[in-house]
Protein backbone atom coordinates (compact mmCIF):
# COMPACT_ATOMS: atom_id res chain seq x y z
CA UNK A 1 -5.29 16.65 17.61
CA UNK A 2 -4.47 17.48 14.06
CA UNK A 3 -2.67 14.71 13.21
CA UNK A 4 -5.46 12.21 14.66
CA UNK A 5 -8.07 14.69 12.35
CA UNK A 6 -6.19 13.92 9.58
CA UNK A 7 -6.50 10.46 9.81
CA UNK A 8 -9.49 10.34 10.79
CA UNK A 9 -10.59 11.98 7.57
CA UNK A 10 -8.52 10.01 5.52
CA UNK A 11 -9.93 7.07 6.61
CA UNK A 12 -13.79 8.44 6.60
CA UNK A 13 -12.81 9.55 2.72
CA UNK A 14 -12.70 12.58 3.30
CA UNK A 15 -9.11 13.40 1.79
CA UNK A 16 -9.56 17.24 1.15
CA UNK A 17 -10.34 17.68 4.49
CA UNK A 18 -7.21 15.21 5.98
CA UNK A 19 -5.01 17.64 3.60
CA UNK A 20 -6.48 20.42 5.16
CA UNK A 21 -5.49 19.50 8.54
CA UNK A 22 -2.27 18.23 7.79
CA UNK A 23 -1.54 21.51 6.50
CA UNK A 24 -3.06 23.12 9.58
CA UNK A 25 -0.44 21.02 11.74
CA UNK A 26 2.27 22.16 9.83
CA UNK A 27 1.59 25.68 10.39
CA UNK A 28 1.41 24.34 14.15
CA UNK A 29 4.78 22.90 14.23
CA UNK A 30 6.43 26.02 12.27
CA UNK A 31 5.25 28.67 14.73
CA UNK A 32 5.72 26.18 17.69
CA UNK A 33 8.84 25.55 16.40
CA UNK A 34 8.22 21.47 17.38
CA UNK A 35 10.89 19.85 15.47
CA UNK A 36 10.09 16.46 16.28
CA UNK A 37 6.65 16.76 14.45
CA UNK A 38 8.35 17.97 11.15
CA UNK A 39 8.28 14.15 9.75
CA UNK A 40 4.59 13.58 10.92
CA UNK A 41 3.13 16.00 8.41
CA UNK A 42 4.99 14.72 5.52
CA UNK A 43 4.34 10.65 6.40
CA UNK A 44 0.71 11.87 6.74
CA UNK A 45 0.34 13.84 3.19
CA UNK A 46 2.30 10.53 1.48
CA UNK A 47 0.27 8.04 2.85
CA UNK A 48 -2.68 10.32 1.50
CA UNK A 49 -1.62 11.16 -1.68
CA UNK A 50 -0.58 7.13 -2.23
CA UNK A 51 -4.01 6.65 -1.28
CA UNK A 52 -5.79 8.50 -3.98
CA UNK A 53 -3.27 6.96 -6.41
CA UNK A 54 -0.76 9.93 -6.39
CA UNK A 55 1.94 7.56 -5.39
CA UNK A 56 4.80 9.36 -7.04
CA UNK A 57 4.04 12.63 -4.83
CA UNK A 58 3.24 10.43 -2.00
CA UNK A 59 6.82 8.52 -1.96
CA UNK A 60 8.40 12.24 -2.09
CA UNK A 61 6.64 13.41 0.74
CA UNK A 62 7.69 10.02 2.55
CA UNK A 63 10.98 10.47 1.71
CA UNK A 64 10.77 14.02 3.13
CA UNK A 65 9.77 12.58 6.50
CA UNK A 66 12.53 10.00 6.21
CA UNK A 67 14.93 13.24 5.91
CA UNK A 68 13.51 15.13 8.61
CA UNK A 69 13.69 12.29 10.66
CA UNK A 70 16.78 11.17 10.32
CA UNK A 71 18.07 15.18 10.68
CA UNK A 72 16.21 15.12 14.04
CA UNK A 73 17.07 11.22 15.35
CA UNK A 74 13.20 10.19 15.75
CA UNK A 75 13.60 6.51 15.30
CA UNK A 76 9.60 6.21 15.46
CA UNK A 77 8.96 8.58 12.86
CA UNK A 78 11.76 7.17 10.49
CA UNK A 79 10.26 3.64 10.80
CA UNK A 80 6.96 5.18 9.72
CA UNK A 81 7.90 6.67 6.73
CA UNK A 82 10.36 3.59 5.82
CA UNK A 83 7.51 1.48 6.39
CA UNK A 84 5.63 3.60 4.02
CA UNK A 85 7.79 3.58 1.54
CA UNK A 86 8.13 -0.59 1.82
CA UNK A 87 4.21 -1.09 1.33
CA UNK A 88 4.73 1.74 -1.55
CA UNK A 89 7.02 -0.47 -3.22
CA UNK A 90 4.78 -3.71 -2.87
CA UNK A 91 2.35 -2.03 -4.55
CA UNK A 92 4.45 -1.29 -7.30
CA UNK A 93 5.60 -4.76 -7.40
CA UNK A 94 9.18 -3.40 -6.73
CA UNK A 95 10.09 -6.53 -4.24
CA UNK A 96 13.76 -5.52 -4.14
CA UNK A 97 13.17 -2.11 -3.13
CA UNK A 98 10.58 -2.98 -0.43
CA UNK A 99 13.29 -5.91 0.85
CA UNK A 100 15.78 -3.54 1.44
CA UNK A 101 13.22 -1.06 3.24
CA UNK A 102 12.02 -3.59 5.17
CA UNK A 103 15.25 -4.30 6.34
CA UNK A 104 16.41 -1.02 7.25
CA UNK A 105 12.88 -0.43 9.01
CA UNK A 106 14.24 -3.49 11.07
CA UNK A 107 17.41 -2.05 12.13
CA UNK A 108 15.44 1.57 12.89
CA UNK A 109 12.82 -0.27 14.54
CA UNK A 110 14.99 -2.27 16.77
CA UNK A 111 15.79 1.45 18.77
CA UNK A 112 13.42 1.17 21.79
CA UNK A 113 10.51 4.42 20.80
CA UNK A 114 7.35 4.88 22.04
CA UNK A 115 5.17 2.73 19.72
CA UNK A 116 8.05 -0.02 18.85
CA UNK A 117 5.19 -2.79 18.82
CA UNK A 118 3.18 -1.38 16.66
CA UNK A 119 5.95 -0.68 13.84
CA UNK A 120 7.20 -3.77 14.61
CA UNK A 121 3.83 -5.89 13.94
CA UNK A 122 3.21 -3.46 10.65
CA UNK A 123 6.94 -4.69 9.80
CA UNK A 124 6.44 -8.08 9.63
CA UNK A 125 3.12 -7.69 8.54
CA UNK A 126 4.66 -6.00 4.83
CA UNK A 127 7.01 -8.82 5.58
CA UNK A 128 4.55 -11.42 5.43
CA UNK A 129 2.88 -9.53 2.11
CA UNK A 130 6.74 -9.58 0.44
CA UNK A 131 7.10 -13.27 1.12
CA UNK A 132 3.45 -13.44 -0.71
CA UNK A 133 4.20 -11.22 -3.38
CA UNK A 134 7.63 -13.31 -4.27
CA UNK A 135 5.62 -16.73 -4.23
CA UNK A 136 7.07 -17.91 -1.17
CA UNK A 137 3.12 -19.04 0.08
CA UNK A 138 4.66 -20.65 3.04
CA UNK A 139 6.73 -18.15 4.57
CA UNK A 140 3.75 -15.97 4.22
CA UNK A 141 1.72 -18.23 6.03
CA UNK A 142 4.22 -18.44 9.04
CA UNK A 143 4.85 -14.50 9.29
CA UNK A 144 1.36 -14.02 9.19
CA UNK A 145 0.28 -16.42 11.72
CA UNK A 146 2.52 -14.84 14.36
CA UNK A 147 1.56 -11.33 13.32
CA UNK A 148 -2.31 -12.66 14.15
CA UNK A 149 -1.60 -14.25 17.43
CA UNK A 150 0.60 -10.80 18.40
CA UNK A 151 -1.86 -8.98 17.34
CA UNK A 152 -4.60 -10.33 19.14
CA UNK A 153 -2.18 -10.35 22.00
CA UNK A 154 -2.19 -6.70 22.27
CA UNK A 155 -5.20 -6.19 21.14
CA UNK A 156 -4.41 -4.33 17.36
CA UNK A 157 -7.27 -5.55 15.47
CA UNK A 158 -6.19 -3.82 12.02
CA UNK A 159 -3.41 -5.82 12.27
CA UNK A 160 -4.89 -8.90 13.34
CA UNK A 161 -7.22 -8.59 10.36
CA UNK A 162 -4.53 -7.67 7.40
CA UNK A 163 -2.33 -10.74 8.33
CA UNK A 164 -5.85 -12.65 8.20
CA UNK A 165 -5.79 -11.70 5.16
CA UNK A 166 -2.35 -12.54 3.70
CA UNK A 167 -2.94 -16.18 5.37
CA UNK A 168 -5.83 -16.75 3.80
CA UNK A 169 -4.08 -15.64 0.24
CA UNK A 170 -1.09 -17.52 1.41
CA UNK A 171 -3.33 -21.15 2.24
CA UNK A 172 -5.28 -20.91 -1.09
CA UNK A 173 -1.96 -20.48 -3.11
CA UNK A 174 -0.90 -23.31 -1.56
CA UNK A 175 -3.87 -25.56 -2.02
CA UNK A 176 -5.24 -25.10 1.59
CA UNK A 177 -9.72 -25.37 0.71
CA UNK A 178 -10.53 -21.47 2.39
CA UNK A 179 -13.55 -20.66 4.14
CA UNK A 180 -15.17 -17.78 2.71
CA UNK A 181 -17.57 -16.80 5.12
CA UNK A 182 -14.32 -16.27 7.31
CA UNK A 183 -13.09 -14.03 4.49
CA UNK A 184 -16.35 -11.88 4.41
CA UNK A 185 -16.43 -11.66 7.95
């Protein structure tokens, strides 16, 4: 419940109060002595911190949820916060960095865990935004294409919607005329 609070209220821009909570769950998982939620709080306070453009103290705490996920062998957790880290590093422009995440999230992610789909769509996704970001238009195009038609598939609309995106970016680098109203819709 606290974890789905905080992101709730990050997402409602509310970031004091998603800090609040996350801080509240990890008071939780110290006197419940639940191990395996260790990595959640700190993937939750990075992608927060990134978010408000604290990106240096966000990629620590992400890097503290990598540690306390590979400690405890969560595989889902650890492709989180390496995935984290990757979109991190795209936003920094650091492609080599965010390559080499991206590929390690693949060999994490490939470990069958409860939401394997879903890492794997936001994986090829940041994928799809690398191939973009290194001018490589038409790779971007085909990784993004399959990461709509997944999405749809399973019905993850945020995904479905970001890879929108980087096709649309990826067809008007290449020449491809864009509809705009799509865009604004």
């Amino acid at each position: 419940a606290l974890m789905a609070r905080a992101m709730a209220c990050a997402m409602l821009g509310r970031p004091d109060a998603a800090l609040d909570a996350i801080a509240a769950l990890e008071r939780d998982v110290e006197r419940l002595g639940a191990q395996r939620w260790q990595p959640r709080s700190h993937n939750l306070r990075g992608w927060v911190l990134r978010n408000l453009g604290a990106t240096d103290a966000g990629d620590e705490e992400t890097r503290a949820a990598i540690d306390c996920a590979r400690a405890a062998d969560l595989p889902e957790p650890l492709t989180n916060g390496l995935l984290d880290m990757a979109s991190g590093r795209l936003l920094a422009n650091d492609l080599d960095a965010a390559a080499e995440l991206l590929e390690e999230a693949g060999a994490v992610g490939s470990v069958e865990h409860v939401f394997r789909w879903r890492t794997d769509l936001r994986r090829r996704l940041l994928q799809g935004r690398l191939a973009l970001d290194a001018g490589a238009a038409e790779e971007a195009a085909q990784l993004a294409v399959q990461v709509v038609e997944d999405s749809r598939r399973v019905g993850a609309k945020r995904y479905e919607v970001q890879a929108d995106l980087v096709l649309t970016v990826a067809q008007h680098r290449q020449g491809i005329a864009v509809d705009a109203d799509h865009v604004d819709r």
